[in-house]
Protein backbone atom coordinates (compact mmCIF):
# COMPACT_ATOMS: atom_id res chain seq x y z
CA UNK A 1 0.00 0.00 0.00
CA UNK A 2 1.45 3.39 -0.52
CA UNK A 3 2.06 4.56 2.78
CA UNK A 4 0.64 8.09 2.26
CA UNK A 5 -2.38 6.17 1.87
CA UNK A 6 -1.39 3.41 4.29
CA UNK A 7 -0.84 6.63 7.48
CA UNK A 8 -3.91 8.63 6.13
CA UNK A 9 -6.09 5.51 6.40
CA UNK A 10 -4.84 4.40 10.08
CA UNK A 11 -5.13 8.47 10.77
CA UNK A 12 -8.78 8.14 9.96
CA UNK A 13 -9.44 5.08 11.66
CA UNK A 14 -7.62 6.90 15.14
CA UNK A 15 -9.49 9.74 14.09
CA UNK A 16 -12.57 8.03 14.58
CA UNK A 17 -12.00 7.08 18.45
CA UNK A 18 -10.26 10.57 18.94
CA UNK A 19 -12.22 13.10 16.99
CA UNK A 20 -15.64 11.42 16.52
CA UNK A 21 -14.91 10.62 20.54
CA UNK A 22 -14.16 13.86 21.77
CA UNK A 23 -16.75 15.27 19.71
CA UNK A 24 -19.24 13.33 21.87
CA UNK A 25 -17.58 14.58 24.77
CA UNK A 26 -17.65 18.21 23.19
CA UNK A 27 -21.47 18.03 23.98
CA UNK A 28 -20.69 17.92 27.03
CA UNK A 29 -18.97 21.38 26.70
CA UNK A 30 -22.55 23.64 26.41
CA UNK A 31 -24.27 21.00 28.69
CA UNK A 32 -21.59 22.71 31.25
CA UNK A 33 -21.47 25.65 30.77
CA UNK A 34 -25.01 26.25 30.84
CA UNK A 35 -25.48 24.35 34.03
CA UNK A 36 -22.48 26.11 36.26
CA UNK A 37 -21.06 29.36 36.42
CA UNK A 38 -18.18 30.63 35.13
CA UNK A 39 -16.46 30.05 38.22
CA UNK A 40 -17.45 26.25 38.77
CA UNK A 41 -16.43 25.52 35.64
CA UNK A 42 -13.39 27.43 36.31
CA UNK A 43 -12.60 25.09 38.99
CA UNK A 44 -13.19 22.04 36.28
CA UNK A 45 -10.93 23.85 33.82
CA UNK A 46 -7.57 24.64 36.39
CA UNK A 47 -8.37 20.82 37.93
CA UNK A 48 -8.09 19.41 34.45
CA UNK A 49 -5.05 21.26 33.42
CA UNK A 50 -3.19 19.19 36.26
CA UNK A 51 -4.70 16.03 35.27
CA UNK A 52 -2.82 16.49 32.00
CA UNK A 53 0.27 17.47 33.46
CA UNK A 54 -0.22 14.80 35.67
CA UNK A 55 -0.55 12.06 33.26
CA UNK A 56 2.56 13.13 31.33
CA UNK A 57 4.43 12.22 34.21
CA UNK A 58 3.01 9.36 35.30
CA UNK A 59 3.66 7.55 31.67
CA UNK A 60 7.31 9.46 31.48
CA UNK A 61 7.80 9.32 27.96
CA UNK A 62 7.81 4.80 27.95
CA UNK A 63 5.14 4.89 25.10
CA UNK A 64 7.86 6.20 22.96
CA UNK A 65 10.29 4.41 24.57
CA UNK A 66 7.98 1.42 23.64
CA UNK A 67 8.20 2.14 20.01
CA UNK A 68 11.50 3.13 19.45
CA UNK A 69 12.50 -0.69 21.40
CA UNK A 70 9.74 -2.56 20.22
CA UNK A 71 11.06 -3.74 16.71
CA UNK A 72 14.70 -4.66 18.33
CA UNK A 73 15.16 -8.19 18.07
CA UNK A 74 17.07 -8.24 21.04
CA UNK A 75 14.70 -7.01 23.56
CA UNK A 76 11.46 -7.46 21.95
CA UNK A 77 9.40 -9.96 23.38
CA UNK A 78 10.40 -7.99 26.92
CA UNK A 79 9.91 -4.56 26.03
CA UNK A 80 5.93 -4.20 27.08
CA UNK A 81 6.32 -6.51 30.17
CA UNK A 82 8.93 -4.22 31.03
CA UNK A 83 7.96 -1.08 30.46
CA UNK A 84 3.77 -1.87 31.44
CA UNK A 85 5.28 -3.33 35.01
CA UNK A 86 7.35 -0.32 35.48
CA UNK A 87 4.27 2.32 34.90
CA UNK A 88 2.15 0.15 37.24
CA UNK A 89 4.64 0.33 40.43
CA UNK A 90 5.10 4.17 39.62
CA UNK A 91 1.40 4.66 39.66
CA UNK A 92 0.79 2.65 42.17
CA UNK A 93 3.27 4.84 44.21
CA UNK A 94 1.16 7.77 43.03
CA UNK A 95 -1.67 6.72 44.39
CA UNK A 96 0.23 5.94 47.88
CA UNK A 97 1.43 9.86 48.00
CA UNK A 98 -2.22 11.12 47.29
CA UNK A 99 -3.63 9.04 49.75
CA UNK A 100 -0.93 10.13 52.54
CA UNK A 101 -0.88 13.85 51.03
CA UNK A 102 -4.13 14.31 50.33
CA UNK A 103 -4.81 17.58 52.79
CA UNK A 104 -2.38 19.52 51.29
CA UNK A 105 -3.10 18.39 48.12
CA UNK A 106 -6.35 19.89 48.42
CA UNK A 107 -5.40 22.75 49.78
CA UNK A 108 -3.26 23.95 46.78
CA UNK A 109 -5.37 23.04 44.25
CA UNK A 110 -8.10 24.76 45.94
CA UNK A 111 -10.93 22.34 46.18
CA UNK A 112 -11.96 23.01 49.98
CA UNK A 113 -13.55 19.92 51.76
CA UNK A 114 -14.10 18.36 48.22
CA UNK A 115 -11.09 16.10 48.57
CA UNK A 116 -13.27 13.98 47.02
CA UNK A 117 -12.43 15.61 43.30
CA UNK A 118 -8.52 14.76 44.19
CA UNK A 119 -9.40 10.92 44.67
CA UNK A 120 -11.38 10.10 42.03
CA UNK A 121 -8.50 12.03 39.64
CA UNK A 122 -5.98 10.64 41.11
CA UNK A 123 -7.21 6.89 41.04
CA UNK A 124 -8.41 8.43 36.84
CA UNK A 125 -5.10 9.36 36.39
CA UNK A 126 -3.82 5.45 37.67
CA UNK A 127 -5.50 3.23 35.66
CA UNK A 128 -4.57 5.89 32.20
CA UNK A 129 -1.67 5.40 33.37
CA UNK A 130 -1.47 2.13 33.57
CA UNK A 131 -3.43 1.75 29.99
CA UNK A 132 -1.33 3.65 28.03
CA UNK A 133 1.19 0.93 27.49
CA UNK A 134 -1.60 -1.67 26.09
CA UNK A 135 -2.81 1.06 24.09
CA UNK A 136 1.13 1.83 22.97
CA UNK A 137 1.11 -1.98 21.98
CA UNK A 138 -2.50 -1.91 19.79
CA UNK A 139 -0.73 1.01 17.73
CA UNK A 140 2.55 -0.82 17.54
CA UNK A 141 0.40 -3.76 16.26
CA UNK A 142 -1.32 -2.00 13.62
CA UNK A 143 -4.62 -2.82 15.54
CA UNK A 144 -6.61 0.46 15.29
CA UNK A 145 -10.52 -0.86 15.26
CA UNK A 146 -9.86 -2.57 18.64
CA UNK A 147 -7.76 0.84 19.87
CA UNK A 148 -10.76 2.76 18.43
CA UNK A 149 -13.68 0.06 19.98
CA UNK A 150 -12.14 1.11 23.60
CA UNK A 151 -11.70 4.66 22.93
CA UNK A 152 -15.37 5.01 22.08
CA UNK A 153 -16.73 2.86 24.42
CA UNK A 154 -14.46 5.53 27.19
CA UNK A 155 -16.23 8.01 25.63
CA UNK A 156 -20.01 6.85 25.69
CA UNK A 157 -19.62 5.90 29.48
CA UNK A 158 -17.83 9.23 30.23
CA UNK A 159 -20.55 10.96 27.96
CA UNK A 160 -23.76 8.91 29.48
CA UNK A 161 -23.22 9.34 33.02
CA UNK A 162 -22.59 12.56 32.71
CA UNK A 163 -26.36 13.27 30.93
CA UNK A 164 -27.68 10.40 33.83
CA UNK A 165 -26.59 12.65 36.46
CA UNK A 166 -26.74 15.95 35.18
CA UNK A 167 -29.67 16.21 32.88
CA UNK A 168 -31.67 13.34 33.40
CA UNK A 169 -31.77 13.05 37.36
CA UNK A 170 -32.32 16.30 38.07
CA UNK A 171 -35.33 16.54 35.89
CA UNK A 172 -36.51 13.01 37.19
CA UNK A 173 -36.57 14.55 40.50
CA UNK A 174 -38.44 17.70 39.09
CA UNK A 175 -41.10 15.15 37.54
CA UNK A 176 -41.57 12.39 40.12
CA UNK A 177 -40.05 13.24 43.18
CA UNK A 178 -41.66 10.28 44.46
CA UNK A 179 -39.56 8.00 42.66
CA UNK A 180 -36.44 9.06 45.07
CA UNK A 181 -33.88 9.93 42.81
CA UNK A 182 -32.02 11.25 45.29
CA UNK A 183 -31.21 8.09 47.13
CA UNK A 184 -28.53 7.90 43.77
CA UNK A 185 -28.56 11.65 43.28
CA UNK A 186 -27.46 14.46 45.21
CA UNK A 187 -27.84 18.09 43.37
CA UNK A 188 -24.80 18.86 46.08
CA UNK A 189 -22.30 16.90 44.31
CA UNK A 190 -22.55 19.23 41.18
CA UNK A 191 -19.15 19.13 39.40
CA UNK A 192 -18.74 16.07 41.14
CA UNK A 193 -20.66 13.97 38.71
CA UNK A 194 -17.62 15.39 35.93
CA UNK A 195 -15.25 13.32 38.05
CA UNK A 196 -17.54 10.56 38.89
CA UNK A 197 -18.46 9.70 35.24
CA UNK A 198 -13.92 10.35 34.58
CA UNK A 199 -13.57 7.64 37.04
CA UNK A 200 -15.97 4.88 36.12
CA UNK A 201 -14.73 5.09 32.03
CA UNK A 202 -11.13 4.60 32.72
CA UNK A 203 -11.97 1.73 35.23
CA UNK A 204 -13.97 0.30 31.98
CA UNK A 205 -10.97 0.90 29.93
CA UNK A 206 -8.68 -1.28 32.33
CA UNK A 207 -11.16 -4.23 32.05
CA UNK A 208 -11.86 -4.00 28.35
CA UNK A 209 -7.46 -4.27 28.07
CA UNK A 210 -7.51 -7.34 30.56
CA UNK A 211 -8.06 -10.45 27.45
CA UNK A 212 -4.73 -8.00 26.07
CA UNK A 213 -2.61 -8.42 29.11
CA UNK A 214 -3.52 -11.93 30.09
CA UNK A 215 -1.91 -12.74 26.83
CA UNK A 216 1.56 -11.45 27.21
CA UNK A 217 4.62 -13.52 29.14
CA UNK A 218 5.63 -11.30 31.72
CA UNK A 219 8.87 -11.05 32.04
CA UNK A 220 10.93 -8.18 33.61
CA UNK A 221 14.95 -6.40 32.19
CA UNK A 222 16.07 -3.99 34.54
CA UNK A 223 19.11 -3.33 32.14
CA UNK A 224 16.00 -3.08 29.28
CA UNK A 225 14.49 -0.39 31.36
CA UNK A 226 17.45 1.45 32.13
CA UNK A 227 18.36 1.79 28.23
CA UNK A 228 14.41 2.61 27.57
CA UNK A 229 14.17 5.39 30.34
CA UNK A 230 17.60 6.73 28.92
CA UNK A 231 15.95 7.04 25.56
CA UNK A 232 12.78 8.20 26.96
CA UNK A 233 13.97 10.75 30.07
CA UNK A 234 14.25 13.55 27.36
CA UNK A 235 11.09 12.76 25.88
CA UNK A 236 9.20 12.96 29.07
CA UNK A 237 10.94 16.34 29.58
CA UNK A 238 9.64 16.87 26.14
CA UNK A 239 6.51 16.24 26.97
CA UNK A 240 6.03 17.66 30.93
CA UNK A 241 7.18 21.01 28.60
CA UNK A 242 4.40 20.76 25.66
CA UNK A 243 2.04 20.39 28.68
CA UNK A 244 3.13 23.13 30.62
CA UNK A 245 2.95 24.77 27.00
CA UNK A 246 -1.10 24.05 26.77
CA UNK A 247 -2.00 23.94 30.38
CA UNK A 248 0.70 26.28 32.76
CA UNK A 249 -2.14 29.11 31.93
CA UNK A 250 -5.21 27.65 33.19
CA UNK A 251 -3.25 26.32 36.34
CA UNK A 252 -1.61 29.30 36.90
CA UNK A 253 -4.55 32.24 35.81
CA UNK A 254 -6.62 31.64 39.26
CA UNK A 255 -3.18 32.47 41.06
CA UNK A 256 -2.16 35.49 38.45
CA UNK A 257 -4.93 37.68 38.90
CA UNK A 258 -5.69 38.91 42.33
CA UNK A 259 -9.62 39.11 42.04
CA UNK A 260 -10.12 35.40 43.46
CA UNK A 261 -13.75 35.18 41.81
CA UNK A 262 -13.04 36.61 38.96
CA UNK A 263 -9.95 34.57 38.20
CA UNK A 264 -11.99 31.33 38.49
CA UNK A 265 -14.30 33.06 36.14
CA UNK A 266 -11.85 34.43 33.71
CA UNK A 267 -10.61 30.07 34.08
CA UNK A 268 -13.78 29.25 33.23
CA UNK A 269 -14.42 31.59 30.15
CA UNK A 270 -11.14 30.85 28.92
CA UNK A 271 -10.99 26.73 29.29
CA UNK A 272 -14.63 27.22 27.39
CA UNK A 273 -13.42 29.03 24.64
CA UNK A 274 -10.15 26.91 24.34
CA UNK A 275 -12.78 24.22 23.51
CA UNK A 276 -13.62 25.49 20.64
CA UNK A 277 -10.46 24.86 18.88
CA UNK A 278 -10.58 21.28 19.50
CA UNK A 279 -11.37 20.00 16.03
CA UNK A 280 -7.54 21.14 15.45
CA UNK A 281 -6.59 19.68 19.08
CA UNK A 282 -8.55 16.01 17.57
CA UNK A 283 -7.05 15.87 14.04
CA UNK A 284 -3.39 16.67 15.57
CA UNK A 285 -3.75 13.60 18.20
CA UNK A 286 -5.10 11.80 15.80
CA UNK A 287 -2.41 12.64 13.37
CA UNK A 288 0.35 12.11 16.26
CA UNK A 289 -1.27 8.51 17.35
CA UNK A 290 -0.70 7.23 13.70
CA UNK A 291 2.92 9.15 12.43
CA UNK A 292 4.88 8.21 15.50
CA UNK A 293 4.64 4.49 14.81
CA UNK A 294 4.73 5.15 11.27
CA UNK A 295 8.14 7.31 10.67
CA UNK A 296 10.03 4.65 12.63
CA UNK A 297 8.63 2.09 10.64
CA UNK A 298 9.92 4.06 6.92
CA UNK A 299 12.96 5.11 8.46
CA UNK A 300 15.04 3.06 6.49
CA UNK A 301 13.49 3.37 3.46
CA UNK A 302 15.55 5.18 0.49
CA UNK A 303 12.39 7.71 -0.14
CA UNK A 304 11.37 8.67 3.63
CA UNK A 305 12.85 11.77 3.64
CA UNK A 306 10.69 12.83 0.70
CA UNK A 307 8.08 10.88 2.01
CA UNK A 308 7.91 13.08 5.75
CA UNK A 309 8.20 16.34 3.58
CA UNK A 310 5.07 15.45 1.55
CA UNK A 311 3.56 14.58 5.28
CA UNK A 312 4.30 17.57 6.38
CA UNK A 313 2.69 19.95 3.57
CA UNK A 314 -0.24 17.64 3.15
CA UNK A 315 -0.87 18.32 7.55
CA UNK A 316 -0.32 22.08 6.79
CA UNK A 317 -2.99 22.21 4.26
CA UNK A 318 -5.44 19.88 6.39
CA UNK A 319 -4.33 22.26 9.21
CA UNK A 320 -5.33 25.53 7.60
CA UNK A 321 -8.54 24.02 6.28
CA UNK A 322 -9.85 23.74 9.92
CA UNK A 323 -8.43 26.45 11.05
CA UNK A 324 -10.57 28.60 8.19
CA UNK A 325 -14.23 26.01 8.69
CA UNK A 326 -13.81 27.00 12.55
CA UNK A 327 -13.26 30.90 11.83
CA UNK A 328 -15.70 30.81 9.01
CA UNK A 329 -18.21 28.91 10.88
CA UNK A 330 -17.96 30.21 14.47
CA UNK A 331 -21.21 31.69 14.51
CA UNK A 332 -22.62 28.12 14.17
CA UNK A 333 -19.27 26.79 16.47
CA UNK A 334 -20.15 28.98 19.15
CA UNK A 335 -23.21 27.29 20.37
CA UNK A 336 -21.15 24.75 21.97
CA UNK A 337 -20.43 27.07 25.27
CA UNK A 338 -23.16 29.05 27.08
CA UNK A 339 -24.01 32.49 26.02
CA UNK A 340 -21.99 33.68 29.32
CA UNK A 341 -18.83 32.53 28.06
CA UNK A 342 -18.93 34.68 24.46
CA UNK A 343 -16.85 36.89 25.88
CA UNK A 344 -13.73 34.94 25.15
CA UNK A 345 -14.50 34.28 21.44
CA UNK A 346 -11.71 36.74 19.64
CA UNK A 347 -8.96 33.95 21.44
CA UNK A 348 -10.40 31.55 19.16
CA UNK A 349 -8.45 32.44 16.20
CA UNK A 350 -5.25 32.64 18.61
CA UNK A 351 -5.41 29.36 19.81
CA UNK A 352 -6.41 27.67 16.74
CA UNK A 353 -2.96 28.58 15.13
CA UNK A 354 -1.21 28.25 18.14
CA UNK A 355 -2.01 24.71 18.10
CA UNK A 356 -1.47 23.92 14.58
CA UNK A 357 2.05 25.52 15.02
CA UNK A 358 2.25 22.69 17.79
CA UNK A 359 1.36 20.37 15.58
CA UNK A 360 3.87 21.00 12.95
CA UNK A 361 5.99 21.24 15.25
CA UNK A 362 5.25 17.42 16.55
CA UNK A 363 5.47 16.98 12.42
CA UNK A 364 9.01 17.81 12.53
CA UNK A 365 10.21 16.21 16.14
CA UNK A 366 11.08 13.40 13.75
CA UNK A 367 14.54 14.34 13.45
CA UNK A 368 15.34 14.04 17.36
CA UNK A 369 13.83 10.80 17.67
CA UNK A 370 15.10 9.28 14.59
CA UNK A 371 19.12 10.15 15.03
CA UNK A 372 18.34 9.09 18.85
CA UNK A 373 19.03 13.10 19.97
CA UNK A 374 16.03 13.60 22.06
CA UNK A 375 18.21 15.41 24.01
CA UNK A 376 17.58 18.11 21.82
CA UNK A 377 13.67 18.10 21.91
CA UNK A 378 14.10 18.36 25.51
CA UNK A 379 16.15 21.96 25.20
CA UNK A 380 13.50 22.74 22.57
CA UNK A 381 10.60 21.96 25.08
CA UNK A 382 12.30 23.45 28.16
CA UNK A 383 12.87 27.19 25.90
CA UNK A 384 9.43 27.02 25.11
CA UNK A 385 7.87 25.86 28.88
CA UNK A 386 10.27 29.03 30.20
CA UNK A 387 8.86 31.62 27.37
CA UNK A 388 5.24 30.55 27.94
CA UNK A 389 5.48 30.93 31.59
CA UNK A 390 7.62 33.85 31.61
CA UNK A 391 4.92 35.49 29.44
CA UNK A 392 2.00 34.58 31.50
CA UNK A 393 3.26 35.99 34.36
CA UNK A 394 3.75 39.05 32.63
CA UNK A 395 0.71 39.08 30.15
CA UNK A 396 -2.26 37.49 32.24
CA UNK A 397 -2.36 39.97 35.06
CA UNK A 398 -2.68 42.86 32.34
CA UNK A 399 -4.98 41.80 30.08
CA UNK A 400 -6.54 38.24 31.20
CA UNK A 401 -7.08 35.32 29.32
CA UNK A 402 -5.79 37.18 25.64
CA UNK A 403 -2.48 37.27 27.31
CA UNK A 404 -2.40 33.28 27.97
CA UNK A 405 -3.76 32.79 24.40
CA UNK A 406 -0.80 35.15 22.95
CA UNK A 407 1.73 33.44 25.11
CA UNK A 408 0.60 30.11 23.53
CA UNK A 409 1.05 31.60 19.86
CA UNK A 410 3.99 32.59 20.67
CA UNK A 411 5.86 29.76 22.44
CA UNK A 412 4.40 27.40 19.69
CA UNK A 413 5.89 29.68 16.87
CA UNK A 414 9.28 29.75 18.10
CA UNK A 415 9.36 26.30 19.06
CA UNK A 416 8.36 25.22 15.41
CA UNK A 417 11.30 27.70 13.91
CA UNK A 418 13.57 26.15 16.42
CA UNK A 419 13.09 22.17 15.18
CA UNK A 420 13.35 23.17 11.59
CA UNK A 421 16.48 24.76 12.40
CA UNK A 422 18.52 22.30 14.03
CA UNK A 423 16.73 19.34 12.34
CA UNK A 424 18.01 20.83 8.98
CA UNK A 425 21.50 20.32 10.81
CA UNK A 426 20.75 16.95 11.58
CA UNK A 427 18.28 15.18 9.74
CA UNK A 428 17.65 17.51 6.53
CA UNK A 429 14.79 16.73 5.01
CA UNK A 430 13.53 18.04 1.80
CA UNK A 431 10.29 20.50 3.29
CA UNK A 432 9.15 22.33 0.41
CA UNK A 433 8.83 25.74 2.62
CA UNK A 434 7.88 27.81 -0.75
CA UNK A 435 4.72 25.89 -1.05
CA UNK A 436 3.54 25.32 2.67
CA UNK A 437 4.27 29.55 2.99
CA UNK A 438 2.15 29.98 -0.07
CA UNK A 439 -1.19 27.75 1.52
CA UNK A 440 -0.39 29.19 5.10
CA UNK A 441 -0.51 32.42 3.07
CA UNK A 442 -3.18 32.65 0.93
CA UNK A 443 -5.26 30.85 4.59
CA UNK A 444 -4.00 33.98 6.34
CA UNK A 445 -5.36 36.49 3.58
CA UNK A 446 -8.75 34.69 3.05
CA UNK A 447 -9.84 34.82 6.67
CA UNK A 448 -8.50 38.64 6.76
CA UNK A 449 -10.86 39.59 3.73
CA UNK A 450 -13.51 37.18 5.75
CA UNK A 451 -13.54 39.94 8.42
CA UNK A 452 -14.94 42.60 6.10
CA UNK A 453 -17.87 40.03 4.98
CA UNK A 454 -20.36 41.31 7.55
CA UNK A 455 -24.27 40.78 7.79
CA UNK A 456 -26.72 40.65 10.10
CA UNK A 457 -27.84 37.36 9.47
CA UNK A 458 -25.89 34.71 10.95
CA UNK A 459 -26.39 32.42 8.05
CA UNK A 460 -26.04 34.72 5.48
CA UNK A 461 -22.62 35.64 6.73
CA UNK A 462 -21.93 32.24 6.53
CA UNK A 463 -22.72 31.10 3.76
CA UNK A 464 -20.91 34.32 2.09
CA UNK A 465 -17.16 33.03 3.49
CA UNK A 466 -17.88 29.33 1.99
CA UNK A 467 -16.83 30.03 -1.13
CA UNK A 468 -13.26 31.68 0.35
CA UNK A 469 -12.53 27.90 1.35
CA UNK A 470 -13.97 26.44 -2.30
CA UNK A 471 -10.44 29.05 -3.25
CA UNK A 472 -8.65 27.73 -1.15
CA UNK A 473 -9.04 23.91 -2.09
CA UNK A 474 -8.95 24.96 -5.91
CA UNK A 475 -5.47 26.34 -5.55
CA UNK A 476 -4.27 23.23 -3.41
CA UNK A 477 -5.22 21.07 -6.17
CA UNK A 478 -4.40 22.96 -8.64
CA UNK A 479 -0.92 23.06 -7.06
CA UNK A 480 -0.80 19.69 -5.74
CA UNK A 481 -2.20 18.44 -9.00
CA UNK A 482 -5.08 16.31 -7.51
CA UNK A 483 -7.66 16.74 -9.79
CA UNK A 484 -7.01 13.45 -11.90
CA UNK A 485 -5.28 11.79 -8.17
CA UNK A 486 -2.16 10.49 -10.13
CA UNK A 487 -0.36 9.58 -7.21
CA UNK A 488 2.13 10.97 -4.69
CA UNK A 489 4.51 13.56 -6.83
CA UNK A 490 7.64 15.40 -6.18
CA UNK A 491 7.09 19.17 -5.74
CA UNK A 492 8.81 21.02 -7.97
């Protein structure tokens, strides 16, 4: 199969537990912020942003690790014992510290007597944890409908109890309150539930991945896991840095600005808002969960280098494409998050290229990981972490949530130019920059003249910027040369 087609079809297939996933769970976006206050979901919002940091560290960087080992003939029937075994004890251990911690704990994060939240994350974060390896091993194993049958089946629990307890209970105790509902229902709880509902699905995903690990002969290398972590160390840096990247603003805004209420607010409008640029969020983890396994498999072939440029332009023009349908469209994408939360719309546009700049930039960590450098990605990660902190701490307490969004822009811009840079030195690879600047472009001038097509009506508006994008695919295949699909070419 040509493996343009052969990454774009496992992409879709991921893409289907990711984005078609997370879309479900998107509902659950304006079913929240129409039920709590800016400042709840404020509290849901800066919680979260720990989670992810959280997880990051609890997997330190083994999935990687896991691929880049996994195809050695010398370690490979040991590699998942060993790495899966050594994730469990760490989590494990997590789970100890919460438990002995767990005042504190609250205390920071600001939770009150709701210690509660911290439990059922913690134990969340544990068993994700302890999945991620199986799941590592499905996508090593080219097994993507059983990786995508788990996924989804995360995401309807997740999404069902959270419409059980939040819209259906309440209103079964507004109908019958003879029925009891609250003996299994208490309106108290409140965000609660959004924990509650975390919980049970990533318990589900543990037994769904039992048949997986009953299978494999456990077997344990401590010299294995010394030469994994030493590959891996600078990838977890890597990664603790993208997350501080995407998430050091919502955990540090409730702390930057002095108003306590109205930095849980400004939380809440601005984790609402961030929302709404998660079709580019889905189809860049989507893209990720696919290319990582997928470069170090064509690594060796004579054409790869040519092949990753093409990758690269083709993600760039898929890129820009939702970055315009999202900025075209937002009057119809807005409707996701409750009228209270508008405020934070004009960040949109910010965040949505500040993630695809994140995801090029993934596009190009190739290099690193390929010549075994990771080193580098770590220095890369670590410059970026310091600007986007060092620029929150300056911009947020000025001007809010626009400064977070701007410091996010900005990190992810610099770390992008950075990897081209030194991969150049290192890996060149043939990116056709004259083309990708062209698309990125023309994308940039379309949704500038978009701003001047103004109506009252919603839909009119609309419908007047579709044929902006109907440009902007005729000149990609006019460029690309798609129009009769003769195969993958060569720019020129």
């Amino acid at each position: 199969m040509n493996p343009l087609k052969k990454l774009a079809g496992e992409t879709a297939i991921y893409g289907v537990s990711s984005i078609l996933g997370r879309l479900l769970n998107w509902l659950l976006v304006p079913l929240y912020t129409n039920i709590f206050v800016e400042s709840e979901y404020g509290i849901v919002t800066n919680l979260m942003a720990y989670v992810a940091m959280a997880l990051v560290i609890l997997t330190y960087g083994l999935e990687t690790g896991f691929f880049r080992y996994a195809n050695d003939g010398d370690c490979k029937s040991t590699v998942f014992s060993t790495t899966f075994l050594s994730v469990t004890s760490t989590s494990l251990l997590f789970l100890l510290g919460i438990f002995l911690f767990l005042d504190p704990i609250s205390s920071f994060l600001n939770v009150g007597d709701h210690s509660i939240y911290i439990i059922l994350l913690s134990l969340t974060l544990a068993f994700d944890a302890i999945t991620s390896l199986p799941f590592a091993k499905l996508r090593q194993e080219n097994r993507p409908l059983r990786y995508a049958f788990i996924k989804l089946s995360n995401i309807g629990i997740n999404l069902g109890l959270n419409l059980f307890f939040l819209v259906l209970c309440p209103k079964l105790n507004s109908w019958f309150p003879e029925w009891g509902v609250t003996r299994i229902w208490n309106p108290e709880i409140g965000i609660g539930y959004i924990f509650i509902a975390m919980f049970a699905a990533s318990l589900f995903n543990l037994i769904l991945l039992l048949p997986d690990l009953v299978k494999v002969k456990w077997q344990f290398d401590m010299t294995l896991l010394r030469k994994v972590l030493k590959y891996a160390s600078p990838i977890l840096v890597v990664s603790i840095a993208a997350q501080i990247n995407l998430n050091v603003d919502k955990m540090l805004m409730p702390k930057l600005i002095s108003d306590a209420s109205e930095a849980l607010a400004q939380t809440g409008i601005y984790g609402a808002n961030f929302k709404l640029a998660v079709i580019m969020t889905l189809f860049i983890q989507a893209f990720r969960f696919a290319f990582e396994p997928f470069f170090f498999s064509q690594s060796k072939d004579e054409s790869s280098k040519q092949l990753y440029a093409d990758i690269l332009k083709y993600f760039v023009i898929f890129g820009l494409l939702i970055f315009l349908g999202v900025m075209f469209y937002l009057d119809m994408v807005k409707i996701l998050i409750g009228p209270k939360f508008h405020d934070g719309l004009d960040i949109v546009p910010i965040v949505l290229l500040a993630n695809l700049f994140l995801g090029i930039f993934f596009s190009l960590s190739l290099w690193y990981k390929l010549t075994d450098k990771t080193r580098y990605g770590a220095y890369i990660a670590l410059g970026g972490a310091a600007i986007t902190l060092v620029l929150n701490i300056i911009l947020v307490p000025k001007i809010g949530y626009y400064g977070a969004a701007t410091a996010i822009l900005i990190c992810s811009v610099l770390m992008t130019i950075t990897s081209y840079i030194l991969g150049q030195k290192y890996y060149p690879i043939p990116y056709n920059l004259k083309r990708i600047a062209t698309y990125f472009g023309l994308g940039m001038l379309l949704y500038f003249f978009s701003s001047f097509l103004q109506f009252e009506n919603h839909w009119l508006k609309m419908l007047a910027k579709t044929p902006l994008i109907i440009l902007f695919l005729m000149v990609v295949f006019q460029k690309e040369k798609l129009w009769s699909l003769p195969g993958r070419k060569k720019d020129k």
